[in-house]
C-alpha atoms as a PDB file:
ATOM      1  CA  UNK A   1      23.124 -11.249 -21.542  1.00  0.00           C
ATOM      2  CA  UNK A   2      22.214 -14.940 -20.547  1.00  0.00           C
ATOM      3  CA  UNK A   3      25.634 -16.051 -19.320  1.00  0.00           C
ATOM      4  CA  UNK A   4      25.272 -12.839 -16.849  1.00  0.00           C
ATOM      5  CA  UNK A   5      22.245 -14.232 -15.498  1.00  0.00           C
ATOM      6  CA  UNK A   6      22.942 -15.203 -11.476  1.00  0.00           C
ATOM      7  CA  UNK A   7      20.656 -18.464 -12.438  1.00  0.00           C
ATOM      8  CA  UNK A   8      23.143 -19.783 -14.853  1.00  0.00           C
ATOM      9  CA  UNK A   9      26.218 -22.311 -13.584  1.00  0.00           C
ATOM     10  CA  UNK A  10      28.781 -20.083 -14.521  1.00  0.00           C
ATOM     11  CA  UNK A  11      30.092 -18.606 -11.052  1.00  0.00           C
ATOM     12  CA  UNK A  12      32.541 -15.714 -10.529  1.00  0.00           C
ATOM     13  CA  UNK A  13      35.596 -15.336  -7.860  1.00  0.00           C
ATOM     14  CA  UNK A  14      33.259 -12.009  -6.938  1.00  0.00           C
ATOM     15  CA  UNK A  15      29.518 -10.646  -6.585  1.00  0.00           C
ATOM     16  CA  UNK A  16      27.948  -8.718  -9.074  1.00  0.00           C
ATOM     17  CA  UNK A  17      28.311  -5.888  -6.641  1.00  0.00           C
ATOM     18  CA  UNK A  18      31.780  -6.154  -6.870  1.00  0.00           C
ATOM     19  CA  UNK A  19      31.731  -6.649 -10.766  1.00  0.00           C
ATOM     20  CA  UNK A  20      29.744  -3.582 -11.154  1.00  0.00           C
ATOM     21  CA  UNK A  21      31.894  -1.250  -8.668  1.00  0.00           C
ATOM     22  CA  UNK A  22      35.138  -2.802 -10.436  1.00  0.00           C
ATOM     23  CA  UNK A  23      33.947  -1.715 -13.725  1.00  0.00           C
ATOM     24  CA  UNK A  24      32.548   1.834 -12.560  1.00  0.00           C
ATOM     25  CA  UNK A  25      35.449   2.895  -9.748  1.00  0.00           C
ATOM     26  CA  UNK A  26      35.363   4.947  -6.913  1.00  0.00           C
ATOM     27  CA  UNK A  27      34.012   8.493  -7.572  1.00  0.00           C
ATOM     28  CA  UNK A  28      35.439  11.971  -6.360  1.00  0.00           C
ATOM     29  CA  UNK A  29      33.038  14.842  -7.548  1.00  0.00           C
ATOM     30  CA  UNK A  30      29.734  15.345  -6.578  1.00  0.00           C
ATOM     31  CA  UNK A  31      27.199  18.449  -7.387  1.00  0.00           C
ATOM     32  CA  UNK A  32      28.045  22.230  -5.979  1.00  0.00           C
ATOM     33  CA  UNK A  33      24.794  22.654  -3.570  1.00  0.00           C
ATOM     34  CA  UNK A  34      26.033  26.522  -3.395  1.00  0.00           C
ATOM     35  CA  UNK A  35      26.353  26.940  -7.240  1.00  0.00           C
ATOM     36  CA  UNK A  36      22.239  25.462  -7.328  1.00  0.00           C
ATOM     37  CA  UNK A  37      20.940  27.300  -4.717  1.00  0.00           C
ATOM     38  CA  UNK A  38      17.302  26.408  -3.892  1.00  0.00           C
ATOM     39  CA  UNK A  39      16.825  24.682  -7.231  1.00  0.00           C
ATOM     40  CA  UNK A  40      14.320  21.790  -6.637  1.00  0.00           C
ATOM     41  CA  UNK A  41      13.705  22.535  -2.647  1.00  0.00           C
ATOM     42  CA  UNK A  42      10.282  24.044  -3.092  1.00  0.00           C
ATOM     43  CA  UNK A  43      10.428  24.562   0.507  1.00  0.00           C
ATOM     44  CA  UNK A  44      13.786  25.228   0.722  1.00  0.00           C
ATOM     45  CA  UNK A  45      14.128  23.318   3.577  1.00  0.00           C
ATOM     46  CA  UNK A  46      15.307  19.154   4.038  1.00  0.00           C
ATOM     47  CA  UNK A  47      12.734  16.651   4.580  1.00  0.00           C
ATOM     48  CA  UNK A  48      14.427  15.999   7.812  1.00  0.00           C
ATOM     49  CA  UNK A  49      14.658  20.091   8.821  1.00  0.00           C
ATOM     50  CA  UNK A  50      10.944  20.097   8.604  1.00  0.00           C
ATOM     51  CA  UNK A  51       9.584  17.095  10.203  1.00  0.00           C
ATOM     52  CA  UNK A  52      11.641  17.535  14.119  1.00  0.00           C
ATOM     53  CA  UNK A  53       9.093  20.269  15.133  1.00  0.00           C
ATOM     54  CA  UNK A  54       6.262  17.694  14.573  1.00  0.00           C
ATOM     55  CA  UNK A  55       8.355  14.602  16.323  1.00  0.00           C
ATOM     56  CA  UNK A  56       8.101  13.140  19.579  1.00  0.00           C
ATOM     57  CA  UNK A  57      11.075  14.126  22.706  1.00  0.00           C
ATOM     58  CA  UNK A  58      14.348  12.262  21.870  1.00  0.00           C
ATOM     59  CA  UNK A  59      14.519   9.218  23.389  1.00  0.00           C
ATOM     60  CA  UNK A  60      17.245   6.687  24.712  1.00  0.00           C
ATOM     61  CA  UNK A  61      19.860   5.557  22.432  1.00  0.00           C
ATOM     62  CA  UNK A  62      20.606   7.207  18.886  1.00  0.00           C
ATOM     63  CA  UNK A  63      18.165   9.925  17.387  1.00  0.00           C
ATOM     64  CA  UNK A  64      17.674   8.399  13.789  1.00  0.00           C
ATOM     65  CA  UNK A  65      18.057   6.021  11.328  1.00  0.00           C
ATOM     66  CA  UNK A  66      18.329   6.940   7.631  1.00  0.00           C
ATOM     67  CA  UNK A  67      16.696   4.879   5.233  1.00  0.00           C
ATOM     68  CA  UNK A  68      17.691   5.074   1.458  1.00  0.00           C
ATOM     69  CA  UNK A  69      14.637   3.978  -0.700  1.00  0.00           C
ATOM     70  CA  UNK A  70      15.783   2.606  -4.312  1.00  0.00           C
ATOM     71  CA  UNK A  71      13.143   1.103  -6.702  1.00  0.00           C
ATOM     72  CA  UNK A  72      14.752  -1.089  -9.601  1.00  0.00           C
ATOM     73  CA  UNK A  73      12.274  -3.082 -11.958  1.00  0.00           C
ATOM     74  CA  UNK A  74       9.290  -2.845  -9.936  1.00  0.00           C
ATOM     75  CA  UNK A  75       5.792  -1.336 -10.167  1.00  0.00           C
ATOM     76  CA  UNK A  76       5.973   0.271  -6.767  1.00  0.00           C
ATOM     77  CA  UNK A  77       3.215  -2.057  -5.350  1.00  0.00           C
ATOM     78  CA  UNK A  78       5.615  -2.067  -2.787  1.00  0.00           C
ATOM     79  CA  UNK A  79       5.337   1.604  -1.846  1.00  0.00           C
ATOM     80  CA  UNK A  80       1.820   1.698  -1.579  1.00  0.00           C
ATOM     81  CA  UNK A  81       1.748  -1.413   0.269  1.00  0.00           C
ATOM     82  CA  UNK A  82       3.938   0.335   2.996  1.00  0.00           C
ATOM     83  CA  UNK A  83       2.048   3.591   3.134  1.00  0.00           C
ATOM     84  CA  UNK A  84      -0.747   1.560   4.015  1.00  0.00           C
ATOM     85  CA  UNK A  85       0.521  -0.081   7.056  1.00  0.00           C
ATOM     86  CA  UNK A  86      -0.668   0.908  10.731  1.00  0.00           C
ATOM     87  CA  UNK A  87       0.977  -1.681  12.681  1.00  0.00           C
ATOM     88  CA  UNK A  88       3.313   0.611  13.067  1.00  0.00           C
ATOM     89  CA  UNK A  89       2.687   3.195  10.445  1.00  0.00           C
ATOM     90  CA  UNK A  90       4.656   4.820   7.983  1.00  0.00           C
ATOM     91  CA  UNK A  91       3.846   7.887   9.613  1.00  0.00           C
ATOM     92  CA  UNK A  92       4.248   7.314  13.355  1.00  0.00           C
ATOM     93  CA  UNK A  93       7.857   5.912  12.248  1.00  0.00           C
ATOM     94  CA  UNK A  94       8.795   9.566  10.756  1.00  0.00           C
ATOM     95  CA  UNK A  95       7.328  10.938  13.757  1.00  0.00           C
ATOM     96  CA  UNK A  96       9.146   9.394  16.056  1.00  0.00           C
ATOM     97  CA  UNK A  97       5.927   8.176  18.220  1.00  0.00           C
ATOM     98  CA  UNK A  98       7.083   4.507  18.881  1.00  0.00           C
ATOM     99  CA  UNK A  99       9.540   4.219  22.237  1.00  0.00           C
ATOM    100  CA  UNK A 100      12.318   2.647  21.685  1.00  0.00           C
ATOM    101  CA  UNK A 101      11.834   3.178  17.924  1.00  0.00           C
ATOM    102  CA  UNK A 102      14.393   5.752  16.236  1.00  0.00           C
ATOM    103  CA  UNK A 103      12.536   8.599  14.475  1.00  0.00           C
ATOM    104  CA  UNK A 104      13.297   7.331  11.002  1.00  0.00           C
ATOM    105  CA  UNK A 105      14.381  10.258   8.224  1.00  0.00           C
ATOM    106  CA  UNK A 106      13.195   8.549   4.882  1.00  0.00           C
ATOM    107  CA  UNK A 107      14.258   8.964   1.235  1.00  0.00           C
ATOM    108  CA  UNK A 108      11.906   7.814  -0.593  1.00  0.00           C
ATOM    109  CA  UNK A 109      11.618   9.537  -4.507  1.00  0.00           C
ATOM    110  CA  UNK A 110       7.987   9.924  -3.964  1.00  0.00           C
ATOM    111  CA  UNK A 111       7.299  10.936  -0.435  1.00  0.00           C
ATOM    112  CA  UNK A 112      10.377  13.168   0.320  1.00  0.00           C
ATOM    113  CA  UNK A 113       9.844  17.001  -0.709  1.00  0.00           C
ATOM    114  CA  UNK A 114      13.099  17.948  -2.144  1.00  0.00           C
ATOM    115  CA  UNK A 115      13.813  17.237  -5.827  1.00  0.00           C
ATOM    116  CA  UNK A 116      16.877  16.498  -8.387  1.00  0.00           C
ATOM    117  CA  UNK A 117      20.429  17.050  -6.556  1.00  0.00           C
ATOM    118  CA  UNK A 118      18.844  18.091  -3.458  1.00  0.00           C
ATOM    119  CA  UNK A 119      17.304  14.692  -3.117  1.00  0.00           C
ATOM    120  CA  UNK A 120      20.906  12.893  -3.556  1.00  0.00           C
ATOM    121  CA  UNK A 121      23.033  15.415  -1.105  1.00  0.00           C
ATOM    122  CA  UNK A 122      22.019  12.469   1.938  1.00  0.00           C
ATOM    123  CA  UNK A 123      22.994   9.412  -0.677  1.00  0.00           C
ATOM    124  CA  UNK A 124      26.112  11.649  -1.319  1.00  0.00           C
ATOM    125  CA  UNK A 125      27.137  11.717   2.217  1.00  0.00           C
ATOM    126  CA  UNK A 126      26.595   8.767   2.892  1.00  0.00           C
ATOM    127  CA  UNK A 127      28.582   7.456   0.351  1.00  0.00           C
ATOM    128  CA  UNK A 128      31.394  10.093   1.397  1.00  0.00           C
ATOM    129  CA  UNK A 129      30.881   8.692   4.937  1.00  0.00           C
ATOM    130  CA  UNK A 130      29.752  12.011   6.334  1.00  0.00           C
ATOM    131  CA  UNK A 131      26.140  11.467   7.132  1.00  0.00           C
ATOM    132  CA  UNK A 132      25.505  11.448  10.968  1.00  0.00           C
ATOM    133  CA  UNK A 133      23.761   8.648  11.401  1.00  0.00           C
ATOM    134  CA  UNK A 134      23.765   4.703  10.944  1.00  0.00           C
ATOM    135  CA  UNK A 135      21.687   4.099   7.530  1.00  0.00           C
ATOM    136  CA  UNK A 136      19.623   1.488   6.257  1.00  0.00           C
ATOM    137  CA  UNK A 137      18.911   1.364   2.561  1.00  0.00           C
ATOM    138  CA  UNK A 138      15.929  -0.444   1.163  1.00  0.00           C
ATOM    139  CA  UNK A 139      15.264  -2.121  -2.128  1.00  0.00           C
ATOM    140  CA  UNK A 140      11.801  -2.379  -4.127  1.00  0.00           C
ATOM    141  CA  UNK A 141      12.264  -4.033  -7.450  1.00  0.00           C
ATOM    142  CA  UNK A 142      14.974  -6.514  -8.929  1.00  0.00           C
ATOM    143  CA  UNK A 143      18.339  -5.534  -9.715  1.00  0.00           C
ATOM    144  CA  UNK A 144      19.296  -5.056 -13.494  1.00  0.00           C
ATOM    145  CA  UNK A 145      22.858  -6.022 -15.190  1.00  0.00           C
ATOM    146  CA  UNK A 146      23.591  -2.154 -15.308  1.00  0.00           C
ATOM    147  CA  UNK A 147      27.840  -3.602 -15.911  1.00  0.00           C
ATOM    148  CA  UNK A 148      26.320  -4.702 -19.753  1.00  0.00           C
ATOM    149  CA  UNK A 149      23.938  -1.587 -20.029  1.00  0.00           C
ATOM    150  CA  UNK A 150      27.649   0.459 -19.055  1.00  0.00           C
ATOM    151  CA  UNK A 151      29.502  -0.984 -21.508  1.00  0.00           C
ATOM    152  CA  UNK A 152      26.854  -0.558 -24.351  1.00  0.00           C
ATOM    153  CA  UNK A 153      26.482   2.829 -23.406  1.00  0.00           C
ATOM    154  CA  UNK A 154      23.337   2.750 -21.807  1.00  0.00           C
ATOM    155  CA  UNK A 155      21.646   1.962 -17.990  1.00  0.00           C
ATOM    156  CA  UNK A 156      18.496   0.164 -17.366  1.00  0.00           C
ATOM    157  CA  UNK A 157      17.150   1.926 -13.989  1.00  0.00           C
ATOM    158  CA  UNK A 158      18.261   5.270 -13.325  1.00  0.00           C
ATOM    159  CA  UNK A 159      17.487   7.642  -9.912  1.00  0.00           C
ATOM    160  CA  UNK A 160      19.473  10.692 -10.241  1.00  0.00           C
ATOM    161  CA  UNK A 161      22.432  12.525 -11.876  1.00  0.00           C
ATOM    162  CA  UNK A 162      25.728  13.018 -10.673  1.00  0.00           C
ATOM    163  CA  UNK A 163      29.068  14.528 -12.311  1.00  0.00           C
ATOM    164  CA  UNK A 164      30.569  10.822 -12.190  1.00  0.00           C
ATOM    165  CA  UNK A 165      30.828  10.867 -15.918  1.00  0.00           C
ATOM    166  CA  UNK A 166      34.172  11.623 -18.020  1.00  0.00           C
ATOM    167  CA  UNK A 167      36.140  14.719 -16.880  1.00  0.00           C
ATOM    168  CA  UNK A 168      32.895  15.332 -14.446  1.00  0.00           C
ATOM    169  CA  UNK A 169      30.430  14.817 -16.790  1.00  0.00           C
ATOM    170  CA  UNK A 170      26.646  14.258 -15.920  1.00  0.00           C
ATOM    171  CA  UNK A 171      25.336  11.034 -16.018  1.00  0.00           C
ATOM    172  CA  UNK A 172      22.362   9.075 -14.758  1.00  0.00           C
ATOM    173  CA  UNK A 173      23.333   6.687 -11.822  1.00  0.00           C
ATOM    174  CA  UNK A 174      21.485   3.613 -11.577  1.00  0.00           C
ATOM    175  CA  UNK A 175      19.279   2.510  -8.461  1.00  0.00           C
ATOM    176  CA  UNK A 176      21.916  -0.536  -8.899  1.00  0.00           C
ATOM    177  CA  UNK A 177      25.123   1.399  -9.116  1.00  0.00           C
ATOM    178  CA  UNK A 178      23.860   3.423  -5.377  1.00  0.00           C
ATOM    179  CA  UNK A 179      23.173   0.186  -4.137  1.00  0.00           C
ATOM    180  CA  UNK A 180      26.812  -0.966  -4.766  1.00  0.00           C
ATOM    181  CA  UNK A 181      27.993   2.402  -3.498  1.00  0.00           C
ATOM    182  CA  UNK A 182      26.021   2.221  -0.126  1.00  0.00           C
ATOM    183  CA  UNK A 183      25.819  -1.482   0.566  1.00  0.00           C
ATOM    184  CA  UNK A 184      29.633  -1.976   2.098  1.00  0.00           C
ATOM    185  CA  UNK A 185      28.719   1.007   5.137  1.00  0.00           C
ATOM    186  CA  UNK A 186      25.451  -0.103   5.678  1.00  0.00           C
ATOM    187  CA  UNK A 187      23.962  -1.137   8.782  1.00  0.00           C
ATOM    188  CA  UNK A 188      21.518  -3.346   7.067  1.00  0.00           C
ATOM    189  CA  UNK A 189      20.058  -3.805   3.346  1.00  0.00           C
ATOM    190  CA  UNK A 190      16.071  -5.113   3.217  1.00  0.00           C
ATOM    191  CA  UNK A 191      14.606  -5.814  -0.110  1.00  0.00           C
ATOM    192  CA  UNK A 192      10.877  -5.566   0.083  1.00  0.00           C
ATOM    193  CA  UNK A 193       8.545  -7.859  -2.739  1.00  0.00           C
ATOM    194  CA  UNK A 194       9.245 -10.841  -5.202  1.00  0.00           C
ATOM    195  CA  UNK A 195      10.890  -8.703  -7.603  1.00  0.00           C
ATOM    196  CA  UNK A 196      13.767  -7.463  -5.211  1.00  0.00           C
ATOM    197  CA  UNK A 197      14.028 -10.704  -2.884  1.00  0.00           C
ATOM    198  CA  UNK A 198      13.779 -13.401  -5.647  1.00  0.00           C
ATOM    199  CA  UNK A 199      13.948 -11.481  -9.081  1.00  0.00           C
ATOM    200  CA  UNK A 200      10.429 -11.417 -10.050  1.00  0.00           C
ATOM    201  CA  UNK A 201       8.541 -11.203 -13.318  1.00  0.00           C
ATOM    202  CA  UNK A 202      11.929  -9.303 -14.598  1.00  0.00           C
ATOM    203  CA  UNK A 203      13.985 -12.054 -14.021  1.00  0.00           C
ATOM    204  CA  UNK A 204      12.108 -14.381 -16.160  1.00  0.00           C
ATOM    205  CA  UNK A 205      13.765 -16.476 -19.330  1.00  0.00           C
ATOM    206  CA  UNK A 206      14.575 -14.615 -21.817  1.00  0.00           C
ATOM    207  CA  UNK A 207      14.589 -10.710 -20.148  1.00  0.00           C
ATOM    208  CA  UNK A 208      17.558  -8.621 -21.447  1.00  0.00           C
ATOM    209  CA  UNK A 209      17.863  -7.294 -17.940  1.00  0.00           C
ATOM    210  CA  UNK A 210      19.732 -10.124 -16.711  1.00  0.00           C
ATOM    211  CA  UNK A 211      17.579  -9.047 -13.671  1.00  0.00           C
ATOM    212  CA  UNK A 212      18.061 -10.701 -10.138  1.00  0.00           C
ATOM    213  CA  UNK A 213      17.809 -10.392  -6.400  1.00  0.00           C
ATOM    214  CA  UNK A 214      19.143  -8.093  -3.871  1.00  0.00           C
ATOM    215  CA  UNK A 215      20.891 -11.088  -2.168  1.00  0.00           C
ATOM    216  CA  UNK A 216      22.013 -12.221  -5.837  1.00  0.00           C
ATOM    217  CA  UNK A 217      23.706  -9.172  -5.740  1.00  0.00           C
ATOM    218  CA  UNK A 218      25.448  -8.983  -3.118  1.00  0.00           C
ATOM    219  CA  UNK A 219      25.963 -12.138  -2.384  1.00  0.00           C
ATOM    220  CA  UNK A 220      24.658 -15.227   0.007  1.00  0.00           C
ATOM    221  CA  UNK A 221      27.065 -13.970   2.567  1.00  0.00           C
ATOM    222  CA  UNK A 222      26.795 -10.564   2.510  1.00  0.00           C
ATOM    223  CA  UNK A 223      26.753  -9.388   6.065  1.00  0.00           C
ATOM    224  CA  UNK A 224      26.716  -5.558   6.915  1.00  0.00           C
ATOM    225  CA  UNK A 225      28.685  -3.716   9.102  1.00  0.00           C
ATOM    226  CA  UNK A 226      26.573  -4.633  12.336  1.00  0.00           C
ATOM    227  CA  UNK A 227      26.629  -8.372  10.677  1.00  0.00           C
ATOM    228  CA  UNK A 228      23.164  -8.310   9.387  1.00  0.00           C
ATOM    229  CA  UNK A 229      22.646  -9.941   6.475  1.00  0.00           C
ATOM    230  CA  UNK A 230      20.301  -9.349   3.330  1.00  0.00           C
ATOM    231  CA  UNK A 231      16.894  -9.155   4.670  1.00  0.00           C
ATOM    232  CA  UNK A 232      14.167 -10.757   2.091  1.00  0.00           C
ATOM    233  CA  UNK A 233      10.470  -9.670   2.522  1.00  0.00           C
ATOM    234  CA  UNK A 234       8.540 -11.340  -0.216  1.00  0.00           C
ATOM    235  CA  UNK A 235       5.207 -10.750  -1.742  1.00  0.00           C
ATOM    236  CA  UNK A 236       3.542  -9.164  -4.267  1.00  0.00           C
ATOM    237  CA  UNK A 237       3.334  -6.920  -2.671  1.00  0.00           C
ATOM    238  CA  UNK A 238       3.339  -8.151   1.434  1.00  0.00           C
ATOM    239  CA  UNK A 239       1.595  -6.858   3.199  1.00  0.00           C
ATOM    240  CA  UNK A 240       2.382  -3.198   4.133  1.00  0.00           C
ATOM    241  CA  UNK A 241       2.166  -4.075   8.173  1.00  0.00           C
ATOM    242  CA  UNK A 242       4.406  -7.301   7.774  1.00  0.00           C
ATOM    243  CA  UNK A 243       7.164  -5.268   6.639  1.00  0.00           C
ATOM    244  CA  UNK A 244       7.025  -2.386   8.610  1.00  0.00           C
ATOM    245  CA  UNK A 245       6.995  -4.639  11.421  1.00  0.00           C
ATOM    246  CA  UNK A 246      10.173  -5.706   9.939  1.00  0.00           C
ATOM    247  CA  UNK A 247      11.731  -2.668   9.944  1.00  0.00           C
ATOM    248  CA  UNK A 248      10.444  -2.201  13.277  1.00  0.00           C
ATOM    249  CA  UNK A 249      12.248  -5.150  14.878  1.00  0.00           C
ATOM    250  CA  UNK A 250      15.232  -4.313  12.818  1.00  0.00           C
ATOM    251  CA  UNK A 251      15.798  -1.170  13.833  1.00  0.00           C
ATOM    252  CA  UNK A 252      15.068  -1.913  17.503  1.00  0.00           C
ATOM    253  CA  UNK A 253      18.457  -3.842  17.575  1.00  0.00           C
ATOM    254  CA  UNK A 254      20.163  -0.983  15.784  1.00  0.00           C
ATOM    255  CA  UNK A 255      18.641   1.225  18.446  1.00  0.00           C
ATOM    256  CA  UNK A 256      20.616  -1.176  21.281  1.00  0.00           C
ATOM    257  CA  UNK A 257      16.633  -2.010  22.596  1.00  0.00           C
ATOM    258  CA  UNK A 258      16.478  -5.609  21.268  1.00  0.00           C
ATOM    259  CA  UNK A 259      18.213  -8.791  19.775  1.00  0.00           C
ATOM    260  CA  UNK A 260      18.197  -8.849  16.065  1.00  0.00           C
ATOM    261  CA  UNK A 261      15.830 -10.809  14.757  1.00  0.00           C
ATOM    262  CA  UNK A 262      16.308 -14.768  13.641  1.00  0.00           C
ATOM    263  CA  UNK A 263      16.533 -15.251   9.675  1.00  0.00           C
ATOM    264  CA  UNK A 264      16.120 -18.703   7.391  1.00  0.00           C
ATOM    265  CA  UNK A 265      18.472 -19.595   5.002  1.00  0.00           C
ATOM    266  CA  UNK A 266      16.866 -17.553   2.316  1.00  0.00           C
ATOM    267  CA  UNK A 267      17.170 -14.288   4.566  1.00  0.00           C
ATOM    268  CA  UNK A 268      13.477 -14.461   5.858  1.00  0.00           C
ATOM    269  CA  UNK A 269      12.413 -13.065   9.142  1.00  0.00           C
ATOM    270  CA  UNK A 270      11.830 -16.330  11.107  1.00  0.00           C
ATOM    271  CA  UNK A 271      10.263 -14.838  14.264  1.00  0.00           C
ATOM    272  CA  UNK A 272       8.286 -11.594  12.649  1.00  0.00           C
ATOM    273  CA  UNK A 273       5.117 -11.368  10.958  1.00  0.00           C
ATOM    274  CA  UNK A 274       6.314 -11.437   7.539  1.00  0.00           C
ATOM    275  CA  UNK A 275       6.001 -15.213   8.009  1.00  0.00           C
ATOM    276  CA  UNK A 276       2.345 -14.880   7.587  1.00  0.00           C
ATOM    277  CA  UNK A 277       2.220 -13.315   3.983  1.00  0.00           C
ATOM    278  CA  UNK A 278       1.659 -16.114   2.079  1.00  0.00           C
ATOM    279  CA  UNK A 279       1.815 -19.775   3.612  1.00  0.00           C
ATOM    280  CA  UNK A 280       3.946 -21.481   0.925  1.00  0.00           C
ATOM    281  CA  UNK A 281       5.996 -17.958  -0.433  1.00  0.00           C
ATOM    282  CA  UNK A 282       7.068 -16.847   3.203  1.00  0.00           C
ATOM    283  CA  UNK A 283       7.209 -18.989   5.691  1.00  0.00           C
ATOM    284  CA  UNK A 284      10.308 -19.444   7.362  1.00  0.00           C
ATOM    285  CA  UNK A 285      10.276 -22.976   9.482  1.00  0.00           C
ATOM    286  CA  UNK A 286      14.002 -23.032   9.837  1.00  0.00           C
ATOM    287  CA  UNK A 287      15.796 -19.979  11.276  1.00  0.00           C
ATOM    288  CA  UNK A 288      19.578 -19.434  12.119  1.00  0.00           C
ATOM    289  CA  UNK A 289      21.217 -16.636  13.532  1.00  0.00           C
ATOM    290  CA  UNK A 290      22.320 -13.699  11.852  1.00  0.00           C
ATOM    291  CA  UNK A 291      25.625 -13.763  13.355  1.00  0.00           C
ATOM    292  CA  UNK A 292      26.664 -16.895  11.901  1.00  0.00           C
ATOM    293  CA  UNK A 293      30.254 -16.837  10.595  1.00  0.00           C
ATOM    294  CA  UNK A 294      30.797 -14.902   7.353  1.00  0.00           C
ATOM    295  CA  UNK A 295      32.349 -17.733   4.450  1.00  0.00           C
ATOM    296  CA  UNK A 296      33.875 -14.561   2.343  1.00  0.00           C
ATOM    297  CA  UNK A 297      35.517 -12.299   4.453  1.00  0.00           C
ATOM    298  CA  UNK A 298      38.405 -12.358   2.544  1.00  0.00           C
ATOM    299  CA  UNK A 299      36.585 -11.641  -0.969  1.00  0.00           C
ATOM    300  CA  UNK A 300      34.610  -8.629   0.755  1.00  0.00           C
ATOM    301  CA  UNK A 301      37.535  -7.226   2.040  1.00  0.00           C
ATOM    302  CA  UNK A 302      38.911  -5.467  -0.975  1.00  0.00           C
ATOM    303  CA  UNK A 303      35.640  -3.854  -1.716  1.00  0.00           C
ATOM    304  CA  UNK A 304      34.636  -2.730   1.699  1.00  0.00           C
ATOM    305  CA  UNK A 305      38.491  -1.121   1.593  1.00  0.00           C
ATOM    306  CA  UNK A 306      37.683   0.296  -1.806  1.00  0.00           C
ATOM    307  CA  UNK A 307      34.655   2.140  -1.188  1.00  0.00           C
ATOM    308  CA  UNK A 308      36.011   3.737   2.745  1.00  0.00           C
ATOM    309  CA  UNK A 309      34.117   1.008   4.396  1.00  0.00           C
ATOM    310  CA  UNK A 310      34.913   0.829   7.944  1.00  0.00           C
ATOM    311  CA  UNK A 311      36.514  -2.777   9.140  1.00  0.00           C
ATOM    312  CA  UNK A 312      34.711  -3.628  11.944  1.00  0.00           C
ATOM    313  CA  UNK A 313      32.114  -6.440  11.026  1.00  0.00           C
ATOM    314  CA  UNK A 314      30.856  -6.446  14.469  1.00  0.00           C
ATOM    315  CA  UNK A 315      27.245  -8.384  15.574  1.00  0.00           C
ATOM    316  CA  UNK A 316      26.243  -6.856  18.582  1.00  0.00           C
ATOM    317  CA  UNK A 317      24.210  -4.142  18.350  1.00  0.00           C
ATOM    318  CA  UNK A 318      25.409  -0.264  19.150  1.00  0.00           C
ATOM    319  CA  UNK A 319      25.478   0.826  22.455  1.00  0.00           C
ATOM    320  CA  UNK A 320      23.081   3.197  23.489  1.00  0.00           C
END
């Protein structure tokens, strides 16, 4: 498991994103929501059926913004950290109460209502390319080497089942796998903590994880299909109002209300709070655009292609 390790010198011709779609393929069969009927939907409603009636009026631009939560080798320090934010709130962001701010529809394993298959019919779309709305998907934890946990039979982080197994067999899908799945559509990917900006305690000498970073994972140029790159929130955990600030500014330039927000090298937010988390961990002196030329275009191509990505790479944000 060493050699896998992103920290080692050996470098491949493609991410570990790729590696791990590559060795997994594209996927075709996905759970009958008829055949379970309300099975794990103790309200038998959505999350996002039941929340409109307490929402603010519409407002200017596009209604939502769907944001995948995935939790790899974390302790969800994260999660609580965010929950306790009030500048803006968890809560006023679901609500809609923020102008300018898209009412955000969260999936988040702990928050959302709905349970099992239920909770992946969004993920599913999205992945089919049928969900009606741009998406965001967030990252809490570091990424494991799920291509060595395949091939031994086994999976390090799991969040979900889905018939993707051997003549539609039932298997557990990794936080990882999703990730790899989702990433190429995306309109932006944020990892949130040490573990999933850096690699963390998991990624430490020695781990049989072969654990890593979000931006390890994809890739240094990574760049989603609104040209944002990977967004890198560190701490452990920050603190809950520097990211959701993040998020905040982020999803004012998907809304069309803003310009997106200036990043260092190292995929920090150079102009937002998050600088102020720790002094030495966060700050981010030097800050370059996010629309700076992509240096693997050609690499990213295939997979994009592969997984029904759409082509355009495009860094302006939507129109209204």
């Amino acid at each position: 498991m060493a050699d896998r390790q992103t920290r080692t010198p050996r470098q491949l011709d493609r991410t570990p994103a790729e590696e791990l779609f590559e060795e997994l393929g594209p996927v075709d069969r996905y759970h009958d929501y008829e055949e379970l009927g309300d099975f794990g939907m103790p309200a038998r409603a959505m999350m996002e059926d039941l929340i409109p009636p307490m929402s603010a009026p519409e407002r200017f631009g596009p209604l939502e913004k769907v944001p995948f939560w995935f939790a790899g080798a974390s302790c969800d320090g994260c999660s609580v950290a965010v929950t306790g934010g009030t500048t803006p709130s968890l809560e006023s962001m679901l609500l809609g109460a923020h102008p300018g701010i898209p009412r955000v529809v969260l999936h988040h394993p702990v928050l959302n209502v709905e349970a099992g298959a239920h909770y992946l019919r969004p993920a599913e779309q999205a992945v089919l390319g049928e969900i009606d709305a741009r998406y965001v998907v967030i990252l809490e934890g570091s990424i494991m080497d799920e291509v060595a946990a395949y091939r031994s039979g086994g999976y390090w982080s799991a969040q979900g089942e889905e018939p993707w197994g051997p003549d539609g067999d039932v298997r557990p899908v990794s936080a990882t796998e999703w990730i790899a799945r989702l990433a190429p559509n995306a309109a932006a990917m944020i990892a949130i903590g040490t573990c999933a900006t850096w690699g963390g305690i998991p990624a430490a000498e020695g781990n049989p994880t072969g654990a890593m970073s979000l931006m390890d994972f994809l890739g240094k140029d990574y760049r989603s299909v609104l040209g944002v790159p990977v967004v890198n929130v560190p701490g452990c955990p920050p603190i809950g109002d520097n990211f959701n600030e993040t998020v905040a500014a982020v999803l004012y330039f998907l809304q069309g209300f803003g310009p997106l927000p200036e990043f260092d090298e190292l995929g920090r937010p150079g102009g937002c709070s998050a600088r102020r988390c720790t002094a030495a961990a966060c700050a981010a002196p030097t800050t370059r655009k996010a629309s700076s030329p992509r240096s693997s275009v050609t690499r990213s191509a295939s997979w994009r292609s592969a997984v029904g990505a759409r082509s355009s790479t495009a860094t302006s944000p939507p129109e209204a």
